[in-house]
N, C-alpha and C. Protein backbone atom coordinates (compact mmCIF):
# COMPACT_ATOMS: atom_id res chain seq x y z
N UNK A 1 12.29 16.30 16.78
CA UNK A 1 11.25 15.34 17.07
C UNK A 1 11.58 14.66 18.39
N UNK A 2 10.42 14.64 19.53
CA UNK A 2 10.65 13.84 20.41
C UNK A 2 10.73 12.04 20.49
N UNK A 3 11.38 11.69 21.43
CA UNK A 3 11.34 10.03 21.34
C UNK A 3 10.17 9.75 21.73
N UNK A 4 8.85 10.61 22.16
CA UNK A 4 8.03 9.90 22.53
C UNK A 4 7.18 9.56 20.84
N UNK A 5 7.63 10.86 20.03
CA UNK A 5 6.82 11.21 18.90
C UNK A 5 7.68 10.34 17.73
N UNK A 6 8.78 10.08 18.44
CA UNK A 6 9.42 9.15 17.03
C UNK A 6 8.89 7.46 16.97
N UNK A 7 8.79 7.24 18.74
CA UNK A 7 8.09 5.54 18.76
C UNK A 7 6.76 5.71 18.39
N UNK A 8 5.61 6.74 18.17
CA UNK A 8 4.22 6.97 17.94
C UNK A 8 4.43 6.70 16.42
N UNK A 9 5.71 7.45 15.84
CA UNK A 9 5.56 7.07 14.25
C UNK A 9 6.39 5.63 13.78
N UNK A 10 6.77 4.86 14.87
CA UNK A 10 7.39 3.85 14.47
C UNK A 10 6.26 2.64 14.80
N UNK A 11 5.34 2.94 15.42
CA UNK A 11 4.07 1.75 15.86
C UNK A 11 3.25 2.01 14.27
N UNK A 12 3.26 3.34 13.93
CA UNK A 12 2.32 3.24 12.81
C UNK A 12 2.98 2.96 11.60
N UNK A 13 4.45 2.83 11.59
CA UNK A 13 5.08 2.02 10.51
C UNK A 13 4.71 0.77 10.57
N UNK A 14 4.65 0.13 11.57
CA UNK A 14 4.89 -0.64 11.80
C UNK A 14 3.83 -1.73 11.65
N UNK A 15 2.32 -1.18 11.83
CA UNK A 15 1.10 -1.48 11.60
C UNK A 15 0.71 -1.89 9.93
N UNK A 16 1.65 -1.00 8.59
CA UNK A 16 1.47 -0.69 7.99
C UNK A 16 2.26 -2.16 7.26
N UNK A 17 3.54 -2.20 7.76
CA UNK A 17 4.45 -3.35 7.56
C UNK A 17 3.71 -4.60 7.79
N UNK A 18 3.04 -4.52 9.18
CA UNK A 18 2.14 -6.22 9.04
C UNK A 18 1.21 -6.73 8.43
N UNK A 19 0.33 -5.17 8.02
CA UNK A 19 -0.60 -5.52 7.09
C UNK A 19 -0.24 -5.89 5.64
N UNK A 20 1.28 -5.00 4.85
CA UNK A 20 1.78 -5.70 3.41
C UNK A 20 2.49 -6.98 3.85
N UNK A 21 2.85 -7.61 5.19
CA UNK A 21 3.25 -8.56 5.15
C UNK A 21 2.24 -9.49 5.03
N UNK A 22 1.37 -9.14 5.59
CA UNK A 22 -0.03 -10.41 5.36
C UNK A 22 -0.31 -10.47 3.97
N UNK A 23 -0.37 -9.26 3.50
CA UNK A 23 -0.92 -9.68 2.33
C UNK A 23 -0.03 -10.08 1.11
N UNK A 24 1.09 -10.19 1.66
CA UNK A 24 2.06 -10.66 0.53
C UNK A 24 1.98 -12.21 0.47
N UNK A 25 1.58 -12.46 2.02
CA UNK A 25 1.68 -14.14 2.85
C UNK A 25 0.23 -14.61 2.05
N UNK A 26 -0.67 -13.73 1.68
CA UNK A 26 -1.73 -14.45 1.16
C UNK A 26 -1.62 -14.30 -0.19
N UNK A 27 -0.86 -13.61 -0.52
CA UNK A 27 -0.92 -14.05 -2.19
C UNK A 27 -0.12 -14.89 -2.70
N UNK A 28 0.81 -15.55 -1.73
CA UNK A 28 1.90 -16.40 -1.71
C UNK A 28 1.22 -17.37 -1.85
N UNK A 29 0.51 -17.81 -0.93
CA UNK A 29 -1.02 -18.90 -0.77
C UNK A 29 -1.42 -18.75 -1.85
N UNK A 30 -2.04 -18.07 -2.21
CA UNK A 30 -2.79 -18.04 -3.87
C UNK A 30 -1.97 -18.82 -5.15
N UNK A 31 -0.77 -18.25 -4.98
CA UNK A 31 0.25 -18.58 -6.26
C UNK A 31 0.51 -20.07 -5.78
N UNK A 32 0.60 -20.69 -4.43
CA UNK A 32 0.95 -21.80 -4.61
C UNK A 32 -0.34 -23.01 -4.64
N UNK A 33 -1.37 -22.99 -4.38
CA UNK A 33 -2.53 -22.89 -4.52
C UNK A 33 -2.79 -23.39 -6.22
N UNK A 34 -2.54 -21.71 -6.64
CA UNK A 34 -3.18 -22.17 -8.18
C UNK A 34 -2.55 -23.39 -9.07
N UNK A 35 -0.67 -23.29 -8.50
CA UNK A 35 0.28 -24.09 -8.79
C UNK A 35 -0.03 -25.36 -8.84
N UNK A 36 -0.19 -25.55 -7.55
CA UNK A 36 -1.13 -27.16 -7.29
C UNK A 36 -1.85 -27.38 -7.86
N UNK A 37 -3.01 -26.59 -8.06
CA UNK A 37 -4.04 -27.57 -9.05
C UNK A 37 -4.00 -27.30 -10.58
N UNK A 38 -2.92 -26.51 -11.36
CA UNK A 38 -2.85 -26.17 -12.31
C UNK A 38 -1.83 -27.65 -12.42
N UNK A 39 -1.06 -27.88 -11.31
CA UNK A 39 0.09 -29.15 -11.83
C UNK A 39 -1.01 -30.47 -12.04
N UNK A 40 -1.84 -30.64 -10.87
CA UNK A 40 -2.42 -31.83 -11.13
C UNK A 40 -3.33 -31.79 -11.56
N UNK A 41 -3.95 -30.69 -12.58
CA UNK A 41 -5.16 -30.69 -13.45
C UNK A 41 -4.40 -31.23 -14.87
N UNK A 42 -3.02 -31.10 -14.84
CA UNK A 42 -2.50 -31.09 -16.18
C UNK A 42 -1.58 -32.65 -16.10
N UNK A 43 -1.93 -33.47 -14.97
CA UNK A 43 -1.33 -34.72 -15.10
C UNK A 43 0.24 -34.43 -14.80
N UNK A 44 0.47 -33.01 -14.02
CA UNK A 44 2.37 -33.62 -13.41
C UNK A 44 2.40 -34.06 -12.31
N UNK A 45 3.89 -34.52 -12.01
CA UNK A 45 4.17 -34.23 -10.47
C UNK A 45 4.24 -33.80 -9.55
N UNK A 46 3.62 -33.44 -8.40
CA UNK A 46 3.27 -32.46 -7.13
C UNK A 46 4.31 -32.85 -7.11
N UNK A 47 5.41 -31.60 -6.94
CA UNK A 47 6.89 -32.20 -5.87
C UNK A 47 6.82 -30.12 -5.77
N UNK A 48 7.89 -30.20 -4.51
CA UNK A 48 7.86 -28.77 -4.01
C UNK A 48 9.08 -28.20 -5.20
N UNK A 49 9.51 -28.42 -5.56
CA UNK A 49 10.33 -27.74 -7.36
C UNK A 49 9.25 -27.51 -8.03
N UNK A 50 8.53 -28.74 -8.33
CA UNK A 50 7.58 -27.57 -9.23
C UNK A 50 6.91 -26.89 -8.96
N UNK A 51 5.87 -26.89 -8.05
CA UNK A 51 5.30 -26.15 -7.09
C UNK A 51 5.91 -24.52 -7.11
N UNK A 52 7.27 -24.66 -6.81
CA UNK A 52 7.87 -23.58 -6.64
C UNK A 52 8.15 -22.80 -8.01
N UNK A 53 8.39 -23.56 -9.06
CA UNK A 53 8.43 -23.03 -10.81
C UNK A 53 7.40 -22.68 -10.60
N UNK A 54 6.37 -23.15 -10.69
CA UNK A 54 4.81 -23.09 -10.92
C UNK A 54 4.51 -21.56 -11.22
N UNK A 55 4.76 -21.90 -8.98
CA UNK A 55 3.86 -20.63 -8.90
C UNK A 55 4.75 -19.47 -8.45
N UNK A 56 6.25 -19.42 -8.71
CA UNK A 56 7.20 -18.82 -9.05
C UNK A 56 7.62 -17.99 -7.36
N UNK A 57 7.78 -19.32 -6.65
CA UNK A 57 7.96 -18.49 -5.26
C UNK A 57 8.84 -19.47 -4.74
N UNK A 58 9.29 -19.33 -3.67
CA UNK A 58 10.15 -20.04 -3.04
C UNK A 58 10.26 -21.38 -2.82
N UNK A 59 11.16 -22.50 -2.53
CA UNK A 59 10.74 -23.66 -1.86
C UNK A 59 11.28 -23.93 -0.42
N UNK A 60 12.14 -22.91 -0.36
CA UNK A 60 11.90 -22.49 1.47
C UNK A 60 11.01 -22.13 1.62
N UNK A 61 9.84 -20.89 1.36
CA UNK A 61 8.89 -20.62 1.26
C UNK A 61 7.97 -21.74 2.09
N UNK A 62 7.92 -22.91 0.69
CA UNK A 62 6.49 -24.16 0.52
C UNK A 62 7.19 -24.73 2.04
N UNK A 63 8.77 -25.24 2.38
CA UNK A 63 9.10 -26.03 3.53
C UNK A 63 8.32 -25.76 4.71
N UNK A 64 9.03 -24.16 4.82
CA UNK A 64 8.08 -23.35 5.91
C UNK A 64 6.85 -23.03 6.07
N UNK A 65 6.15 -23.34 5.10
CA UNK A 65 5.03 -23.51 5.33
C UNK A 65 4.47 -24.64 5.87
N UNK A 66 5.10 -25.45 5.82
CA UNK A 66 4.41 -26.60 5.81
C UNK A 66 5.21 -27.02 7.29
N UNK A 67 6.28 -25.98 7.81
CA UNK A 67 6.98 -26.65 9.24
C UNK A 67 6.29 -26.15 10.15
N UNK A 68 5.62 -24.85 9.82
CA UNK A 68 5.05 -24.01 10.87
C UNK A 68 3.40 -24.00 10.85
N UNK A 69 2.90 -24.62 9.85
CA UNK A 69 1.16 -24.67 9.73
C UNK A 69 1.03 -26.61 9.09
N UNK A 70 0.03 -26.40 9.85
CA UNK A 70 -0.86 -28.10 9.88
C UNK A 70 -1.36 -27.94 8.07
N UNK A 71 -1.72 -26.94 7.35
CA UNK A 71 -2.38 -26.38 6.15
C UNK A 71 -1.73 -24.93 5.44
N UNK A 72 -1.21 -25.62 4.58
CA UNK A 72 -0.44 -23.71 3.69
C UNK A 72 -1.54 -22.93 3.25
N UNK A 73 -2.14 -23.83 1.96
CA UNK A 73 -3.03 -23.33 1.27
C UNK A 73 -4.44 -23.99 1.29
């Protein structure tokens, strides 16, 4: 295989990688999302622990979200 033909199949890896990364990033949103209003439909505490039990994802995750966007979810 040439290097021109190995970077042609590494752009289309690669295309493939940003698109399951998005969509992992939006279902991340979803889970923390439902978390939130499942916590304060049920009378708990919004704190980023539960948040993170909740909706069973990170709380580096919720930080970074919230260091790098004005809005997570």
């Amino acid at each position: 295989m040439s290097s021109e033909q190995a970077a042609k199949m590494r752009a289309d890896n690669a295309h493939h990688l940003a698109s399951a990364a998005r969509q992992r990033a939006e279902q991340t949103r979803a889970k923390a999302l439902r978390a939130l209003t499942s916590l304060d439909e049920r009378g708990h505490k919004v704190t980023f622990d539960a948040v993170a039990r909740e909706a069973g994802i990170s709380r580096s995750w919720l930080y970074s979200c919230l260091l790098y966007t004005s809005r997570c979810v």
